[in-house]
N, C-alpha and C. Protein backbone atom coordinates (compact mmCIF):
# COMPACT_ATOMS: atom_id res chain seq x y z
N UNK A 1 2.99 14.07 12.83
CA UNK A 1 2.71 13.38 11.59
C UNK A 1 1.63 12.32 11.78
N UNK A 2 1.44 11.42 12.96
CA UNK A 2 0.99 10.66 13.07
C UNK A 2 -0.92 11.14 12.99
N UNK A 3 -0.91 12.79 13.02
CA UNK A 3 -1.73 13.08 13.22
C UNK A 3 -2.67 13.60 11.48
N UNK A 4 -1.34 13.16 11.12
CA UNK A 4 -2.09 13.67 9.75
C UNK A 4 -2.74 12.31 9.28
N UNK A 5 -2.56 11.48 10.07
CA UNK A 5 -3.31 9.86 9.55
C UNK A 5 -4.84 10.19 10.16
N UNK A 6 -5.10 10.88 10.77
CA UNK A 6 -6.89 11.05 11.65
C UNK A 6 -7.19 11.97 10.75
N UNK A 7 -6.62 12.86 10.31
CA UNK A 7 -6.98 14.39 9.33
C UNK A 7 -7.02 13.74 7.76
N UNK A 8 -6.32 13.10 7.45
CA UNK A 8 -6.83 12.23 6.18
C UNK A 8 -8.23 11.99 6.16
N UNK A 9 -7.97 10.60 6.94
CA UNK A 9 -9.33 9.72 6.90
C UNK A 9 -10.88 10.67 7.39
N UNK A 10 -10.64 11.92 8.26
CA UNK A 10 -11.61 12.77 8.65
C UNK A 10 -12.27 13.42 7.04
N UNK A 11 -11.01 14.11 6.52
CA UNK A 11 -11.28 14.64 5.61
C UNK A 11 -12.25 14.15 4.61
N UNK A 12 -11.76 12.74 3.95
CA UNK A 12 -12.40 11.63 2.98
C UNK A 12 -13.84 11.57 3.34
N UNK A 13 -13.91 11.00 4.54
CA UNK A 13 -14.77 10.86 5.20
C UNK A 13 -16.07 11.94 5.21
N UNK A 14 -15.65 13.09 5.49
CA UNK A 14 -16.42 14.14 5.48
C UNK A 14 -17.02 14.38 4.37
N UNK A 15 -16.57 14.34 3.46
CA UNK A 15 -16.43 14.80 1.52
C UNK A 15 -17.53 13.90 0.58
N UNK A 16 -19.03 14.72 0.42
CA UNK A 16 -19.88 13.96 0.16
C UNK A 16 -19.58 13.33 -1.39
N UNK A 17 -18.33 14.18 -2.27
CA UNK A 17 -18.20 13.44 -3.43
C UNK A 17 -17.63 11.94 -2.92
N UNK A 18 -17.40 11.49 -2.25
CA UNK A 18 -16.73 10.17 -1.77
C UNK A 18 -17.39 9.22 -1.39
N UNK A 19 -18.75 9.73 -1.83
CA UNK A 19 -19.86 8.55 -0.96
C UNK A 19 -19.51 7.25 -0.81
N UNK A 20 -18.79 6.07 -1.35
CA UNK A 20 -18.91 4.97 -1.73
C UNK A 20 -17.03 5.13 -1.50
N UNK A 21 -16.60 4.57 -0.33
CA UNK A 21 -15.12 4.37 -0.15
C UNK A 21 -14.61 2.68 0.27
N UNK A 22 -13.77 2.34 -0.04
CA UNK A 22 -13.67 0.82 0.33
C UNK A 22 -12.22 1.62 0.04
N UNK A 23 -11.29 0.19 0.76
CA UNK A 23 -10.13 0.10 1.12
C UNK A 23 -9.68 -0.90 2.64
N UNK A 24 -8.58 -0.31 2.69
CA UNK A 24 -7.96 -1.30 4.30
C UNK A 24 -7.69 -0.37 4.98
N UNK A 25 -7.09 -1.17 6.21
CA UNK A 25 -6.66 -0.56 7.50
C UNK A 25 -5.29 -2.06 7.71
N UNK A 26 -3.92 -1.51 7.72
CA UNK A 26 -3.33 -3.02 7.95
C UNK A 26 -2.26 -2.51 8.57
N UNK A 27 -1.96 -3.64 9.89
CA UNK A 27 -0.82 -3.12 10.68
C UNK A 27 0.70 -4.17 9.86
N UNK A 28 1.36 -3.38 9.82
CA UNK A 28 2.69 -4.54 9.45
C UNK A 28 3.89 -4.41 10.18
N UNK A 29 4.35 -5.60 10.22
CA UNK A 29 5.54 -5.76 10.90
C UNK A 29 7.14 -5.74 9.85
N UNK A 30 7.97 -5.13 10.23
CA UNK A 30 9.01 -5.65 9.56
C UNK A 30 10.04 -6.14 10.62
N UNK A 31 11.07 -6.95 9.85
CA UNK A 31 11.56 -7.67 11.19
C UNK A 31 13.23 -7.93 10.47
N UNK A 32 14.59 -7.20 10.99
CA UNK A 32 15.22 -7.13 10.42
C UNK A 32 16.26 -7.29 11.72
N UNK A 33 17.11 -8.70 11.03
CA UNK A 33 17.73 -8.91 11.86
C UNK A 33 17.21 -9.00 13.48
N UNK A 34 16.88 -8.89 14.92
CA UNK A 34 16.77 -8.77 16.03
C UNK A 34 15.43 -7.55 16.34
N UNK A 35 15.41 -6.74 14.93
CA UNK A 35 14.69 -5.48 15.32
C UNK A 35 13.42 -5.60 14.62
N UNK A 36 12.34 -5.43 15.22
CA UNK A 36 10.96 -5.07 15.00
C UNK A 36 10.42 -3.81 14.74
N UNK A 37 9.57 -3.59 13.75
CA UNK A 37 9.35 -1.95 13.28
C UNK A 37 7.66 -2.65 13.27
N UNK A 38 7.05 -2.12 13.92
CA UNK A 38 5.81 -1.99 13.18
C UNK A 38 4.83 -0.95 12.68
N UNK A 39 4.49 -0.72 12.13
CA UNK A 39 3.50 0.80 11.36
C UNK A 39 2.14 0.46 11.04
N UNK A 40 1.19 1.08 11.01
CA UNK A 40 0.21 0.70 10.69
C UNK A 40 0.04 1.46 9.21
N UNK A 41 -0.95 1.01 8.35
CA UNK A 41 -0.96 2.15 7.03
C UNK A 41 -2.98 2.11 6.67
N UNK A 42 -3.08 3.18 6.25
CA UNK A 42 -4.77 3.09 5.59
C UNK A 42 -4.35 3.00 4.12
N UNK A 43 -5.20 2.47 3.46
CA UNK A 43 -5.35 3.12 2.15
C UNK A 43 -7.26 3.14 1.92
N UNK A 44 -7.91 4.12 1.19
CA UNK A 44 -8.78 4.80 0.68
C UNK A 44 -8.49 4.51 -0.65
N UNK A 45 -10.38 4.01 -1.46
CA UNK A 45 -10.18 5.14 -2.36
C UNK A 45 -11.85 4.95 -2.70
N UNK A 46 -12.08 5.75 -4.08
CA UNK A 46 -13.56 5.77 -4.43
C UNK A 46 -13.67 6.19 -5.80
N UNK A 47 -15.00 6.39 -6.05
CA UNK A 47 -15.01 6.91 -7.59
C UNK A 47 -15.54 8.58 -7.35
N UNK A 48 -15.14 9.10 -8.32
CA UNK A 48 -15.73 10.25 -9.14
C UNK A 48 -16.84 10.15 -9.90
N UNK A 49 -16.24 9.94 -11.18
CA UNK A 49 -16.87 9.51 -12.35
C UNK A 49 -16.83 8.89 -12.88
N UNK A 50 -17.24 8.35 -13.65
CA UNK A 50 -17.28 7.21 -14.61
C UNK A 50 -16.16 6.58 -14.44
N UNK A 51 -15.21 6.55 -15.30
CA UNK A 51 -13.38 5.59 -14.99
C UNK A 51 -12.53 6.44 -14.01
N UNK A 52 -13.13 8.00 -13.55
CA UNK A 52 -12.20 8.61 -13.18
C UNK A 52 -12.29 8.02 -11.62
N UNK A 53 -11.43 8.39 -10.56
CA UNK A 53 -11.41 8.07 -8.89
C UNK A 53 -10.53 9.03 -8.31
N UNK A 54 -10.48 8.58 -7.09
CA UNK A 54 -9.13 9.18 -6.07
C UNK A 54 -8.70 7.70 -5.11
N UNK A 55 -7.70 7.83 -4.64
CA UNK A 55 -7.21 7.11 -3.83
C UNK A 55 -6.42 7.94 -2.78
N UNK A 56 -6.16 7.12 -1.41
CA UNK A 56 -5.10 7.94 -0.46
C UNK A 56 -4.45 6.79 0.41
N UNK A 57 -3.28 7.45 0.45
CA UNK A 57 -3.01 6.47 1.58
C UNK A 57 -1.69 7.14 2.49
N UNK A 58 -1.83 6.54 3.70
CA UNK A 58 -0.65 7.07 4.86
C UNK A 58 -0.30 5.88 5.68
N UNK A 59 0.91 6.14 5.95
CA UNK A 59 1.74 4.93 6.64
C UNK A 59 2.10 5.90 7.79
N UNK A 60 2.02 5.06 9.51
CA UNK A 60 2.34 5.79 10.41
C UNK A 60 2.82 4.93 11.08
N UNK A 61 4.42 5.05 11.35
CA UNK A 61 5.14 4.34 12.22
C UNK A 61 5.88 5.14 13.29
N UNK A 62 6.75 3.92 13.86
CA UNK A 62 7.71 4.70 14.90
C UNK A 62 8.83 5.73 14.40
N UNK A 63 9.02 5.45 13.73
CA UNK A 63 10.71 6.07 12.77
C UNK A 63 9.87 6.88 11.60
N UNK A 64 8.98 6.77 10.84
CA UNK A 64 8.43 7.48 9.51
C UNK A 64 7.02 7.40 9.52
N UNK A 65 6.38 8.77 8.88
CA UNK A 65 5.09 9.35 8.51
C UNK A 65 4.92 9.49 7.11
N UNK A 66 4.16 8.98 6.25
CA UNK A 66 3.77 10.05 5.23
C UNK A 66 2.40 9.58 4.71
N UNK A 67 1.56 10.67 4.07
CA UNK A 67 0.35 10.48 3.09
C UNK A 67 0.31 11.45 2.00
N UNK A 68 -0.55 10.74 1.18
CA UNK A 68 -0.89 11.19 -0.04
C UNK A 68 -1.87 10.87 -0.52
N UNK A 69 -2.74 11.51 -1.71
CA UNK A 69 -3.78 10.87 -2.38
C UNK A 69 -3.62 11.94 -3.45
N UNK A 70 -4.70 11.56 -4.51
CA UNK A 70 -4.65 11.91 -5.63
C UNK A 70 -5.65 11.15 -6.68
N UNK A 71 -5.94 12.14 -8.12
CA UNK A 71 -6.63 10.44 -8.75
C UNK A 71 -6.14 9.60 -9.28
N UNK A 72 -7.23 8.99 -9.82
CA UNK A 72 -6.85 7.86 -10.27
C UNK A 72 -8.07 7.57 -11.63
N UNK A 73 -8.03 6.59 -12.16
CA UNK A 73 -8.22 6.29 -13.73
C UNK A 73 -7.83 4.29 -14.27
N UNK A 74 -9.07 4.37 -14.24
CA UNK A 74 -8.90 2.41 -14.50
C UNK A 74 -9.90 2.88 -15.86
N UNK A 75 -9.10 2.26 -17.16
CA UNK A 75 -9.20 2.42 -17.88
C UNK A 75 -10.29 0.89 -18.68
N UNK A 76 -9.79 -0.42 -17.33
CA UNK A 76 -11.16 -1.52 -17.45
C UNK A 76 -11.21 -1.76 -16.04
N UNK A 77 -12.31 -3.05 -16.22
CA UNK A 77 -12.42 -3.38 -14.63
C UNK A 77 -10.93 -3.94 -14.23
N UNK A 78 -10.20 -4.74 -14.73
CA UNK A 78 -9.09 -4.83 -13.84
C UNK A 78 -7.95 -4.15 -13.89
N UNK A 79 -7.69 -3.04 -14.62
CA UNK A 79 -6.41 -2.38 -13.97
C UNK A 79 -6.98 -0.69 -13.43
N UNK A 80 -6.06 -0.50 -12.80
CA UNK A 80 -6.20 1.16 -12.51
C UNK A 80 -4.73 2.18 -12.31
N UNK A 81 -4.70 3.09 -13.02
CA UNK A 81 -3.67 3.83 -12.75
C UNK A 81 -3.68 4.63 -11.82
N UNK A 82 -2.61 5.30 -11.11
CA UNK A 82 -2.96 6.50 -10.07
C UNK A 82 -1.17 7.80 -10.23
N UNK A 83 -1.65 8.86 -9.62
CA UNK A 83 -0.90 9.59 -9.56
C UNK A 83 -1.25 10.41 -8.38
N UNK A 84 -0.44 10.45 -7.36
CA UNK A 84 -0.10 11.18 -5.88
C UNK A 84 0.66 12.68 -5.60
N UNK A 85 0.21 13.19 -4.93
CA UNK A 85 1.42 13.97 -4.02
C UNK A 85 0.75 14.49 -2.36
N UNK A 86 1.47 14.39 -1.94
CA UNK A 86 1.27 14.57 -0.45
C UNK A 86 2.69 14.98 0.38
N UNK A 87 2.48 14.37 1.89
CA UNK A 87 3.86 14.85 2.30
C UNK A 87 4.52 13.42 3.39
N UNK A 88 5.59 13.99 3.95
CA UNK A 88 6.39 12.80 4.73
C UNK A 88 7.48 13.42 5.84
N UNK A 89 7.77 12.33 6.68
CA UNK A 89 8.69 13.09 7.98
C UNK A 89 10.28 13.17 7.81
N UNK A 90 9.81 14.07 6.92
CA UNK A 90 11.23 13.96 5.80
C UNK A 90 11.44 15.94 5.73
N UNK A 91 12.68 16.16 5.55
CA UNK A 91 12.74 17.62 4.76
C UNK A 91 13.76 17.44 3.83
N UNK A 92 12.72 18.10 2.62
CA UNK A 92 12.02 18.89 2.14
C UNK A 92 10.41 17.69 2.19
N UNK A 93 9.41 18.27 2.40
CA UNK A 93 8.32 16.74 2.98
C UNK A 93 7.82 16.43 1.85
N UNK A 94 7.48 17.26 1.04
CA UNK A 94 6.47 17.23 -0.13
C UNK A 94 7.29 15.51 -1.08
N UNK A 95 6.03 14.89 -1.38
CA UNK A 95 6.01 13.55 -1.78
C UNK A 95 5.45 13.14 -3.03
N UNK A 96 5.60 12.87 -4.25
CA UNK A 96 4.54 12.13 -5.11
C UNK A 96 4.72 10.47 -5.38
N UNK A 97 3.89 10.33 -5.48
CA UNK A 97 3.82 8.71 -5.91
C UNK A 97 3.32 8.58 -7.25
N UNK A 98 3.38 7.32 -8.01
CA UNK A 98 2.33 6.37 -8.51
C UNK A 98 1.80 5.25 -8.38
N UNK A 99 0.86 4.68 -9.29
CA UNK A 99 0.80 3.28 -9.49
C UNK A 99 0.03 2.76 -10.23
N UNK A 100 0.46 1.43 -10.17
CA UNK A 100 -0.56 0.83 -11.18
C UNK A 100 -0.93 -1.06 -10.86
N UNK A 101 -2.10 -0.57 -10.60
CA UNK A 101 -2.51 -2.09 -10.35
C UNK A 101 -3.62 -2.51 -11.51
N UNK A 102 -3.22 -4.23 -11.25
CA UNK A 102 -3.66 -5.16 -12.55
C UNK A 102 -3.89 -6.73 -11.79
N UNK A 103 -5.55 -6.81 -11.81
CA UNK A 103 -5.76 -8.04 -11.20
C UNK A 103 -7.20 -8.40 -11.86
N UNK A 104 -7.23 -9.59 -11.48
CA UNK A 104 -8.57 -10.71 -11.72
C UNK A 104 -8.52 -11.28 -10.75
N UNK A 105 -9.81 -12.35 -10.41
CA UNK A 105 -9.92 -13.24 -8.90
C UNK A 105 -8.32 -14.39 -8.77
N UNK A 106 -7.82 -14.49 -10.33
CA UNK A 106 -7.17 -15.76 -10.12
C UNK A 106 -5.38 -14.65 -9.35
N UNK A 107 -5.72 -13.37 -9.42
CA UNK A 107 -4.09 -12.64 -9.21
C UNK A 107 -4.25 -11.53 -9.49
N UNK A 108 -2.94 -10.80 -8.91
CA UNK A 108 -2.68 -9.03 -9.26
C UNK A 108 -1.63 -8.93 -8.95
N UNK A 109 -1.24 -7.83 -9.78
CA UNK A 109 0.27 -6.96 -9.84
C UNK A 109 0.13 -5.56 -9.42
N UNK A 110 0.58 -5.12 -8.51
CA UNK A 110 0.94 -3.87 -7.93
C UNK A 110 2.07 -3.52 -7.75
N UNK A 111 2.14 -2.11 -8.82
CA UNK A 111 3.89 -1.41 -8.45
C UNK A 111 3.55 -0.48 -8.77
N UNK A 112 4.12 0.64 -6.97
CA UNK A 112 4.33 1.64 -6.69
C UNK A 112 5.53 2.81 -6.43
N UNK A 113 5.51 3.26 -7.47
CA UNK A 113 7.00 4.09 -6.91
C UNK A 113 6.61 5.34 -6.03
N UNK A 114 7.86 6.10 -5.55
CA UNK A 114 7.22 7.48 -4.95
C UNK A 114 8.43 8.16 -4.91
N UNK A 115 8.69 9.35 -5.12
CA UNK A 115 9.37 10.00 -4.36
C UNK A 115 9.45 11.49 -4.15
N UNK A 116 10.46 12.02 -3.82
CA UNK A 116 10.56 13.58 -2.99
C UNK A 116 11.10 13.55 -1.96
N UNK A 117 11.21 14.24 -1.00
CA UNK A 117 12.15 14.63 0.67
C UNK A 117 13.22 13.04 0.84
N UNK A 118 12.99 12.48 1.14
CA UNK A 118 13.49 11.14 1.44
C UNK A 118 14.27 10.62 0.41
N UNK A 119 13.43 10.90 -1.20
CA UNK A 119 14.41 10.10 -2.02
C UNK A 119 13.33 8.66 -2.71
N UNK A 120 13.91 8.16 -3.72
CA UNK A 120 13.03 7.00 -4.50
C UNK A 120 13.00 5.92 -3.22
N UNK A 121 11.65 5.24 -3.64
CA UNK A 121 11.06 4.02 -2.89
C UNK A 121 10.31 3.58 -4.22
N UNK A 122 10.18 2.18 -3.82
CA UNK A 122 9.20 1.29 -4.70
C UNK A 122 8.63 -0.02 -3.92
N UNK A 123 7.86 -0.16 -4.44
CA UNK A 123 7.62 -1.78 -3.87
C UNK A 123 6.51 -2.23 -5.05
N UNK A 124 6.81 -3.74 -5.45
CA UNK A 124 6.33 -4.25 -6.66
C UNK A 124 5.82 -5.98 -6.01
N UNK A 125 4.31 -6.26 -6.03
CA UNK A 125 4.26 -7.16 -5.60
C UNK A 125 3.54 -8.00 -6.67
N UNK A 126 3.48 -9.33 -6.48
CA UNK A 126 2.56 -10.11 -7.65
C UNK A 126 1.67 -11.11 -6.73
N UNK A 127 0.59 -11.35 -6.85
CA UNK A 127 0.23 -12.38 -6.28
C UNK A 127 -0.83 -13.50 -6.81
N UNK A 128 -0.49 -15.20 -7.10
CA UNK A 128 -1.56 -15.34 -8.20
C UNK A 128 -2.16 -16.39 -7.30
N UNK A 129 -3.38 -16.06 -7.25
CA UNK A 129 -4.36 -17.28 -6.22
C UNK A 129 -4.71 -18.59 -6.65
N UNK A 130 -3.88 -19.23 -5.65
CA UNK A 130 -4.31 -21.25 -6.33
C UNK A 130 -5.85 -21.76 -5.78
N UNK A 131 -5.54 -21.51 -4.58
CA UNK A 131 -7.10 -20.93 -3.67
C UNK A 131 -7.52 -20.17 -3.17
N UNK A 132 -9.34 -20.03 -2.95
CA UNK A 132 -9.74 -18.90 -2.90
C UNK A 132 -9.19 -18.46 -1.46
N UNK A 133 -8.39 -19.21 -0.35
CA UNK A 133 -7.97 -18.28 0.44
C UNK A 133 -6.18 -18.44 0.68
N UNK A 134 -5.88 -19.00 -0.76
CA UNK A 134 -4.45 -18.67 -0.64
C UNK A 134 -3.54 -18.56 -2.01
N UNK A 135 -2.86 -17.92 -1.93
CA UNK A 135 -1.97 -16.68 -2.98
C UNK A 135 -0.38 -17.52 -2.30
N UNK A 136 0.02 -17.28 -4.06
CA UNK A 136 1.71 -17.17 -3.85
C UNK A 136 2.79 -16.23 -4.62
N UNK A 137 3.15 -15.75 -4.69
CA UNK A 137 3.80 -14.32 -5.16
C UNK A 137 5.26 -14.16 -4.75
N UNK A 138 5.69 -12.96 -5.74
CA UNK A 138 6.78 -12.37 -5.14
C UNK A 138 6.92 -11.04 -4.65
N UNK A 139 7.27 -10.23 -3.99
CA UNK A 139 8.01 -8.88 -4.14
C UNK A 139 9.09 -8.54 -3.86
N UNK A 140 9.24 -7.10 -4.19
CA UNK A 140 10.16 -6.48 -4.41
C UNK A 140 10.01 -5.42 -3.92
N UNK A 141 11.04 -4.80 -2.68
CA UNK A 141 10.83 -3.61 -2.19
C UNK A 141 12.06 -2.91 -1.91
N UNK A 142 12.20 -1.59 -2.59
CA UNK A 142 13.18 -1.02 -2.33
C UNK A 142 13.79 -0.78 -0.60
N UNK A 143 15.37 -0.75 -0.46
CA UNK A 143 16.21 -1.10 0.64
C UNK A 143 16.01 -2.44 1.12
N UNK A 144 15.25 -3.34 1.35
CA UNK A 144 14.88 -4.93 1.81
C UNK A 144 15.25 -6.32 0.50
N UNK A 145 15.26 -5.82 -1.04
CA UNK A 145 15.53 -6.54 -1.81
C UNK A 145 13.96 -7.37 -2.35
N UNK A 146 14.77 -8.57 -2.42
CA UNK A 146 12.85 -9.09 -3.05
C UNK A 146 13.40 -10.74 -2.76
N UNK A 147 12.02 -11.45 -3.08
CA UNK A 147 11.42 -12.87 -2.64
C UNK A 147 10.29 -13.25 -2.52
N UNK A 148 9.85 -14.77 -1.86
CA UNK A 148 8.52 -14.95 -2.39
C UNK A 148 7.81 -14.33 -1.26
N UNK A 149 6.37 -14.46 -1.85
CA UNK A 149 5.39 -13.93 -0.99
C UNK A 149 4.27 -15.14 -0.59
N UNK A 150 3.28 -14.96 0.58
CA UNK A 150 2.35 -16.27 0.63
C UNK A 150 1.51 -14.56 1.13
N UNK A 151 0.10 -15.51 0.76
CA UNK A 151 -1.20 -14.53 1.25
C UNK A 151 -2.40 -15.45 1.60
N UNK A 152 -2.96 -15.17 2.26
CA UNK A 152 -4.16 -15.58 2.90
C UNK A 152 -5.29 -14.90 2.81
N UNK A 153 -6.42 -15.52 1.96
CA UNK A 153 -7.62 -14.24 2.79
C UNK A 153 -8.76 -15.51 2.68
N UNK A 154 -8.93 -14.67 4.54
CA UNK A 154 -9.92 -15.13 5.31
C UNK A 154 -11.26 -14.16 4.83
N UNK A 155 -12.25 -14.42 4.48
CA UNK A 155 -13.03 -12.98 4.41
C UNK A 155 -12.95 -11.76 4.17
N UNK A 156 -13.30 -10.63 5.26
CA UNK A 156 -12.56 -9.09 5.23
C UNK A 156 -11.29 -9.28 5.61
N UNK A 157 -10.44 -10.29 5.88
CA UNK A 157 -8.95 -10.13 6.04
C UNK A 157 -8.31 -10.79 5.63
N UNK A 158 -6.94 -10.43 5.26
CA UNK A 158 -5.38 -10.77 4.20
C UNK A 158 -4.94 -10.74 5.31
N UNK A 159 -4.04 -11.80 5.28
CA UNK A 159 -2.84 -12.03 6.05
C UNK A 159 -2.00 -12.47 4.80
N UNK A 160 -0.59 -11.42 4.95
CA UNK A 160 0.64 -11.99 4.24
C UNK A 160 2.38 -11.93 4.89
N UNK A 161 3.05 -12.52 4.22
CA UNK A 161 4.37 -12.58 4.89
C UNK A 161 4.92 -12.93 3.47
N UNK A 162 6.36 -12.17 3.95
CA UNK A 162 7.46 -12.63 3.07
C UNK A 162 8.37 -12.17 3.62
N UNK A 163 10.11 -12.77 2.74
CA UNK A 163 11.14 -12.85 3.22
C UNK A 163 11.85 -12.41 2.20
N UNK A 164 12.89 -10.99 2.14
CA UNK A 164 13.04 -10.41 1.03
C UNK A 164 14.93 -10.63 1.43
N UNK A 165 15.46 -10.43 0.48
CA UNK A 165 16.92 -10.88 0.47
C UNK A 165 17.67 -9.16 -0.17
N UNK A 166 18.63 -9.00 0.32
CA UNK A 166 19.46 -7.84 -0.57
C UNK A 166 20.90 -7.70 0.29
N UNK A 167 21.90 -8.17 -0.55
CA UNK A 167 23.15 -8.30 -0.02
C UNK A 167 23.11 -8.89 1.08
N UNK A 168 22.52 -10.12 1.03
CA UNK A 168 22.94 -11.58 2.21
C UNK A 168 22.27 -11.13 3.28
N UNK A 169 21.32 -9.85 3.48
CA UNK A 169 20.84 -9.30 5.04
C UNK A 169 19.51 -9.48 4.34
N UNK A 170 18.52 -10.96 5.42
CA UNK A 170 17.56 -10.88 5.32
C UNK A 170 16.39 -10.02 6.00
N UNK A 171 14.65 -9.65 5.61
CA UNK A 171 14.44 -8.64 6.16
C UNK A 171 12.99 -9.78 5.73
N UNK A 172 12.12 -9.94 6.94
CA UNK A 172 10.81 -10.56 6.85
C UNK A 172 9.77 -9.23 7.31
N UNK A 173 8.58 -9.26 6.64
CA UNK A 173 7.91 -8.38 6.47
C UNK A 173 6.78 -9.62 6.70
N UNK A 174 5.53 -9.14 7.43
CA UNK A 174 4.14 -9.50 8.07
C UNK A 174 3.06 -8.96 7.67
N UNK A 175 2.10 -8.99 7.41
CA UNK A 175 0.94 -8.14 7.54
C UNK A 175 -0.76 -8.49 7.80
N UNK A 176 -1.33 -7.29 8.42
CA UNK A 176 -2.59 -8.24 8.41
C UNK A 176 -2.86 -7.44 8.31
N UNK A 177 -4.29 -7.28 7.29
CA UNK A 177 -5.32 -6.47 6.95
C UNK A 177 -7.10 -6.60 6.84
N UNK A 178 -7.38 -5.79 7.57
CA UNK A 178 -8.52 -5.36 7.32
C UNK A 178 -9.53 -5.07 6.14
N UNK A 179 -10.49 -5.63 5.26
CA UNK A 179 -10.85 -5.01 3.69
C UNK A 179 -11.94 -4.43 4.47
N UNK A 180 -12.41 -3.16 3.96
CA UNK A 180 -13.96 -2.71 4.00
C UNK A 180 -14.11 -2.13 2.39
């Protein structure tokens, strides 16, 4: 699985409709109870046409694999819709997602659901910037619960953390990312 994260990004990459790709590269930590998980994830995306796009993205950890892409459709400059399917280290693998993000310089809202093989996931984050290199927010992520969020961006990189609550078992989540 881990290998379908090089065969993604090869693919995109290769694909002269994609000329113009921006996105991240971000490793995250989750940290639950005594135990450390970390995964790294890409996300991609670009335009087509006019409002139309694609996006992709894959998460590759120790315990779970999956990617997907699909298009997408921003109907102004700040929101964009998307619709996915791909696969995961799951049986039956096959996966779809959505989403929909909604931002300006001062904040954004992102919520993603997905599911197939594994079963529903979501994660719903908000984040509204007091300064230009710091954000305060909440999310919400399915199995971990929800709480606030802090973000940082240095330049090409976000650094964020939060501490999510669900039935008294806390679960801190890390991240640092890469923008290109």
């Amino acid at each position: 699985m881990k290998n379908l994260f090089l065969v993604l990004v090869l693919v995109v990459i290769s694909c002269p409709v994609f000329a113009q790709i921006t996105g991240y590269v971000e490793n995250q930590f989750t940290f639950v109870e005594s135990q450390v998980t970390p995964n790294i994830d890409l996300y991609l995306n670009g335009s087509i046409i006019g409002n139309f796009g694609w996006s992709a993205w894959s998460l590759s950890g120790q315990y779970w694999s999956e990617a997907y892409i699909g298009p997408t459709f921003s109907p102004t400059i700040w929101s964009r819709v998307g619709v996915f399917y791909g696969i995961e280290s799951a049986n039956p693998a096959g996966r779809y997602a959505t989403s929909l993000w909604l931002g300006i310089d001062e904040g954004s809202f992102l919520a993603i659901y997905e599911n197939g093989g594994s079963g529903p996931w979501h994660r719903i984050v908000v984040n509204i910037n007091f300064l230009k290199e710091l954000g305060l927010g909440v999310m919400d992520q399915r199995y971990f619960g929800n709480g606030p969020r802090i973000q940082f961006n240095i330049g090409k990189f976000v650094g964020w953390a939060t501490t999510l609550q669900k039935d008294e078992i806390s679960t801190e989540l890390i991240g640092i990312q890469y923008t290109f």
